[in-house]
C-alpha atoms as a PDB file:
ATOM      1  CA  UNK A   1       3.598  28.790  21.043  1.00  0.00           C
ATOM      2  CA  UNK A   2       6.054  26.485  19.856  1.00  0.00           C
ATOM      3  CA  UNK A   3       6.344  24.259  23.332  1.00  0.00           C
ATOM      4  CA  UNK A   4       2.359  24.513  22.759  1.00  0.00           C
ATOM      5  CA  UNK A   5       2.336  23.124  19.330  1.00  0.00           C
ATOM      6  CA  UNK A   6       6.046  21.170  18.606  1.00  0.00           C
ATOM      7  CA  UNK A   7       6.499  20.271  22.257  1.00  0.00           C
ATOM      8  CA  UNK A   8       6.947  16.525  22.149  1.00  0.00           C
ATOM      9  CA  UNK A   9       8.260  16.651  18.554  1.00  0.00           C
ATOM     10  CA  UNK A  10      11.160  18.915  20.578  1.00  0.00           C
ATOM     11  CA  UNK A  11      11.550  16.648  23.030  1.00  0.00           C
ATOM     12  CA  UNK A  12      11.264  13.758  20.862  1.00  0.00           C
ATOM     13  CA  UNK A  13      14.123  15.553  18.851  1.00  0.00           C
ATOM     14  CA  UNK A  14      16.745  15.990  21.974  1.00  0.00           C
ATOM     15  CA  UNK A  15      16.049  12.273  23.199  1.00  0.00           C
ATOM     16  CA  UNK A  16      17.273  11.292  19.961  1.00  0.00           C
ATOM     17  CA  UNK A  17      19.850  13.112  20.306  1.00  0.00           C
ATOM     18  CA  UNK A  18      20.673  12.001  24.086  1.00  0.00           C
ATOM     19  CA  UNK A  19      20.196   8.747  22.502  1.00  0.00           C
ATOM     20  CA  UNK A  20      22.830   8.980  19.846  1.00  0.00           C
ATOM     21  CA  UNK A  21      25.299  11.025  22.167  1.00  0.00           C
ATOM     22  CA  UNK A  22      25.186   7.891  25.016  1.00  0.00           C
ATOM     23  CA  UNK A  23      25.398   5.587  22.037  1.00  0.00           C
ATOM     24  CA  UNK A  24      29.207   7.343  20.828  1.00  0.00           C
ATOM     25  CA  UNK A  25      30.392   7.779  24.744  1.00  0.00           C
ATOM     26  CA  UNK A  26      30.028   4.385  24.810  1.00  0.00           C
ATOM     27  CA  UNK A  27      31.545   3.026  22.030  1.00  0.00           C
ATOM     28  CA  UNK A  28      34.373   5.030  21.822  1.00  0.00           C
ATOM     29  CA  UNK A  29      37.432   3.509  23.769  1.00  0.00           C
ATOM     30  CA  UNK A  30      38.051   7.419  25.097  1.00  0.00           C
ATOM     31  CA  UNK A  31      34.900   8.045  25.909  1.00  0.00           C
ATOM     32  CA  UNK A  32      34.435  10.709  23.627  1.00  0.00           C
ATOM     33  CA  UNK A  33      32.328  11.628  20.744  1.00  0.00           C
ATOM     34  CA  UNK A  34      32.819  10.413  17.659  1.00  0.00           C
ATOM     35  CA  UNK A  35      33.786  12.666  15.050  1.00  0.00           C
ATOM     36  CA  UNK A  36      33.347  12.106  11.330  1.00  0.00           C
ATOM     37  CA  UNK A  37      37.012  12.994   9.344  1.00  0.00           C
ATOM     38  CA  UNK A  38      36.224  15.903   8.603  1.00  0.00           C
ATOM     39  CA  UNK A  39      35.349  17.294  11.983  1.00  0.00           C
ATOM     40  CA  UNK A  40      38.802  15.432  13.119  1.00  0.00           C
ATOM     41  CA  UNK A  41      40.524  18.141  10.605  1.00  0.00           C
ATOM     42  CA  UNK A  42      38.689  20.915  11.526  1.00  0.00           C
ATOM     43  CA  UNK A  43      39.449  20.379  15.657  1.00  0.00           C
ATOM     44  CA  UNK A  44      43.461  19.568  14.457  1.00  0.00           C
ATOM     45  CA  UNK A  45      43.427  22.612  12.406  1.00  0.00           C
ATOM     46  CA  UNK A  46      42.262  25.104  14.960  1.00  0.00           C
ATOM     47  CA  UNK A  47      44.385  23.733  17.687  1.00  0.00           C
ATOM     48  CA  UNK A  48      47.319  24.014  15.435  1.00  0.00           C
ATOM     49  CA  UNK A  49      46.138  27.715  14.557  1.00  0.00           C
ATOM     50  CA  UNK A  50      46.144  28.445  18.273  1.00  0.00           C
ATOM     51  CA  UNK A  51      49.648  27.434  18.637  1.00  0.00           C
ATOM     52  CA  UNK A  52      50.686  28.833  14.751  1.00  0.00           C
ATOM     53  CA  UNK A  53      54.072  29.664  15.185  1.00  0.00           C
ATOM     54  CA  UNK A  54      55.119  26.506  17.028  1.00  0.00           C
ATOM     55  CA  UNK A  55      53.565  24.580  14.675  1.00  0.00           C
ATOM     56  CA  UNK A  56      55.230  26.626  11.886  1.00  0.00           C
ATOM     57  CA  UNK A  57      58.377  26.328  13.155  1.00  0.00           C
ATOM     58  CA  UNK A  58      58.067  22.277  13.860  1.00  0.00           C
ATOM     59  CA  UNK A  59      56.911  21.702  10.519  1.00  0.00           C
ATOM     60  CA  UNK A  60      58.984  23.861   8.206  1.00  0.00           C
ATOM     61  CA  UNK A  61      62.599  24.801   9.549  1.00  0.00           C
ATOM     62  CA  UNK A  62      64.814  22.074  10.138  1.00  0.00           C
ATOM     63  CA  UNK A  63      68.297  21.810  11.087  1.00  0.00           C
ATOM     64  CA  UNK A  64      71.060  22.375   9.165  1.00  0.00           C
ATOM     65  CA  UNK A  65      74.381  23.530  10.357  1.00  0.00           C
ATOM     66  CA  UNK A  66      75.820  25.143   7.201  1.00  0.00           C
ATOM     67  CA  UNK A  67      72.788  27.345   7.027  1.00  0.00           C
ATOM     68  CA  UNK A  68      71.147  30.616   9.171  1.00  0.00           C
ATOM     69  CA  UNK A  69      68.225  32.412   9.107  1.00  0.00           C
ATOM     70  CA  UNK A  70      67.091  36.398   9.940  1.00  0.00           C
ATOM     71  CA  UNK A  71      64.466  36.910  12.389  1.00  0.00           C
ATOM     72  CA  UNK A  72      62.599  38.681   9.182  1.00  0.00           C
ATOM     73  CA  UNK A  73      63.151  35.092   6.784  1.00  0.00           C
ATOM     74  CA  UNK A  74      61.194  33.468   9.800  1.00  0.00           C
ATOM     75  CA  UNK A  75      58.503  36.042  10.083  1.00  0.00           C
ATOM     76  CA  UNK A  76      57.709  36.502   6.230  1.00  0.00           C
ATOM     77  CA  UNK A  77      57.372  32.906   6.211  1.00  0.00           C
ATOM     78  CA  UNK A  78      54.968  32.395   8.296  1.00  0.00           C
ATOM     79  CA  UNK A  79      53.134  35.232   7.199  1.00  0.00           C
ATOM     80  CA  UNK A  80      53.382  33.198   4.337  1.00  0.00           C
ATOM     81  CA  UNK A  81      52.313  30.043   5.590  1.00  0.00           C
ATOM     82  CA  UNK A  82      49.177  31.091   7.947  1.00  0.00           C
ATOM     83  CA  UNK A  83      46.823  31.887   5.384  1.00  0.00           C
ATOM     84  CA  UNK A  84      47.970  28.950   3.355  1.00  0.00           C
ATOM     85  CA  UNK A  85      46.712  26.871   5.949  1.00  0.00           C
ATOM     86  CA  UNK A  86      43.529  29.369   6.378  1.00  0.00           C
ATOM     87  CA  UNK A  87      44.920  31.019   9.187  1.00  0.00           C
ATOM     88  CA  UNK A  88      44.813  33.850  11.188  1.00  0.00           C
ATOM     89  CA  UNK A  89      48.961  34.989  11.794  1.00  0.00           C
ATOM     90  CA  UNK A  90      49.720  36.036  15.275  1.00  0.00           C
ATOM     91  CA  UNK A  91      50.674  39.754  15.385  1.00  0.00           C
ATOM     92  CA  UNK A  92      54.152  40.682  15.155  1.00  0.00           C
ATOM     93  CA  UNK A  93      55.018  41.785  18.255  1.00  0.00           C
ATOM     94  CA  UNK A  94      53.915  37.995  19.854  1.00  0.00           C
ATOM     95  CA  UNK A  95      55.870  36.580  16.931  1.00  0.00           C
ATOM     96  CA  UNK A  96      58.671  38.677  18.031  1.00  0.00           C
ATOM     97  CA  UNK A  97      58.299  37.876  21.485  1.00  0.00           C
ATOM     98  CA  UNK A  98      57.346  34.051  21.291  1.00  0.00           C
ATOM     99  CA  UNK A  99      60.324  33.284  18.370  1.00  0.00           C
ATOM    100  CA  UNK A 100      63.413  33.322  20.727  1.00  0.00           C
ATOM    101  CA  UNK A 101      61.823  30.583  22.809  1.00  0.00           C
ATOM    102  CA  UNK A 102      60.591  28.272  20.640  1.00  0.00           C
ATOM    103  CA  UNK A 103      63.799  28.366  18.772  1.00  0.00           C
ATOM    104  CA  UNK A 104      65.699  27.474  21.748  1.00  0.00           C
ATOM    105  CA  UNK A 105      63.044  24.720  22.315  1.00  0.00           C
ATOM    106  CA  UNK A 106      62.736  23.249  19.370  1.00  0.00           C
ATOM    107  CA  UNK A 107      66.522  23.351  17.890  1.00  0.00           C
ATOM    108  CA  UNK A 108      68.593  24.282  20.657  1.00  0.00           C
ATOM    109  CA  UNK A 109      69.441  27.634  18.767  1.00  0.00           C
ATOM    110  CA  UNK A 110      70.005  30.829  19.972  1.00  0.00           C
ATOM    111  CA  UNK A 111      69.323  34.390  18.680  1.00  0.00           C
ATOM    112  CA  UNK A 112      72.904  35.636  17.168  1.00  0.00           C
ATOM    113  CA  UNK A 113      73.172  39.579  15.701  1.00  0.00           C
ATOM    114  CA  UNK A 114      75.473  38.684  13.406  1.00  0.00           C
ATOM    115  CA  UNK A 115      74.087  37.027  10.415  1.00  0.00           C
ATOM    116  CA  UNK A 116      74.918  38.136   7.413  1.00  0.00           C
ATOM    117  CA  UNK A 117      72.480  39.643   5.018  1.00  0.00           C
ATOM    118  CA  UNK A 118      73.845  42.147   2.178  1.00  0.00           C
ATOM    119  CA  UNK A 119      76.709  42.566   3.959  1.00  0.00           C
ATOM    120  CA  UNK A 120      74.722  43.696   6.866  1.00  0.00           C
ATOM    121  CA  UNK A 121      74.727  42.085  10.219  1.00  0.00           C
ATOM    122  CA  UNK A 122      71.013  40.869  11.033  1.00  0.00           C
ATOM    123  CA  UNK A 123      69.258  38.903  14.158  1.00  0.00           C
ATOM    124  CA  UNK A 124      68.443  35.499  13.464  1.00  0.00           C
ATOM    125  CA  UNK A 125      69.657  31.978  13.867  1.00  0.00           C
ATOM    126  CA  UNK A 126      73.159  29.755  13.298  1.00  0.00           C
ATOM    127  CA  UNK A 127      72.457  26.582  12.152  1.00  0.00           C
ATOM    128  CA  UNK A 128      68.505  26.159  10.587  1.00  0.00           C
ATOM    129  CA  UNK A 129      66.933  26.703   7.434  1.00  0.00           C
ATOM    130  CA  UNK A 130      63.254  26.688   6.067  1.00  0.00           C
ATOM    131  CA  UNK A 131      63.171  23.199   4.548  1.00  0.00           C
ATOM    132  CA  UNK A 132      62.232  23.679   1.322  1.00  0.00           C
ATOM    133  CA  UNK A 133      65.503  25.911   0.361  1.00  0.00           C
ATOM    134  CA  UNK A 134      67.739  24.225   3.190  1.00  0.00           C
ATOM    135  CA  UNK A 135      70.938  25.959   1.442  1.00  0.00           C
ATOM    136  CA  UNK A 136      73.598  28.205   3.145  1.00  0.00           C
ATOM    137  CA  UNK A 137      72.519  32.024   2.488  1.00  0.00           C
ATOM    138  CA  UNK A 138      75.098  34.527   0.477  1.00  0.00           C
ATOM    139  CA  UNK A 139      76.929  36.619   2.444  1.00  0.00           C
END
């Protein structure tokens, strides 16, 4: 019924849309789309989200070599920080799994078991801090 009585409005409808799509491959030096800023956002936010921790990790621990940080700091951050950015957190057990690697990656660091929390010997990392409190931790 419809291709009966909206037919060529329908087609009408997806050859303006052809039209417009060969109109952005073509004026696009990559050959792409073009996206308004908005969709930009949306497409960098979800490929950061499928990479979370990495991009976590890049954007808010640093170096510092006074400082060290527990597995647990790391992890309740980004809990933290996911659904500030609208996010979805990995589970746990790939943030467990993942972490080791991307620290060694990223900051050359390795997983030590002997930082210091309440006079407690934790697993974590010499030598990085979350940036926005990049002090040493108490003993």
């Amino acid at each position: 019924m419809l291709v009966r009585n909206e037919g060529s409005g329908i087609l009408n409808w997806c050859l303006a849309g052809l039209d417009q799509l060969l109109h952005d491959l073509n004026d696009q030096a990559d050959g792409d789309i073009a996206l308004t800023e908005a969709q930009k956002k949306i497409v960098d936010s979800l490929l950061a989200e499928s990479d979370s921790l990495r991009f976590f990790l890049e954007q808010n621990v640093e170096l510092v070599s006074t400082a060290d940080l527990t597995v647990n700091e790391i992890i309740e951050a980004y809990a933290t920080f996911c659904p500030e950015m609208g996010w979805r957190a990995m589970p746990i057990t790939d943030v467990q799994d993942s972490l080791e690697g991307l620290m060694v990656e990223l900051f050359r660091v390795v997983k030590a078991h002997s930082i210091k929390r309440d006079g407690k010997a934790q697993r974590g990392f010499n030598g990085v801090a979350l940036k926005e409190c990049a002090s040493t931790h108490p003993n």
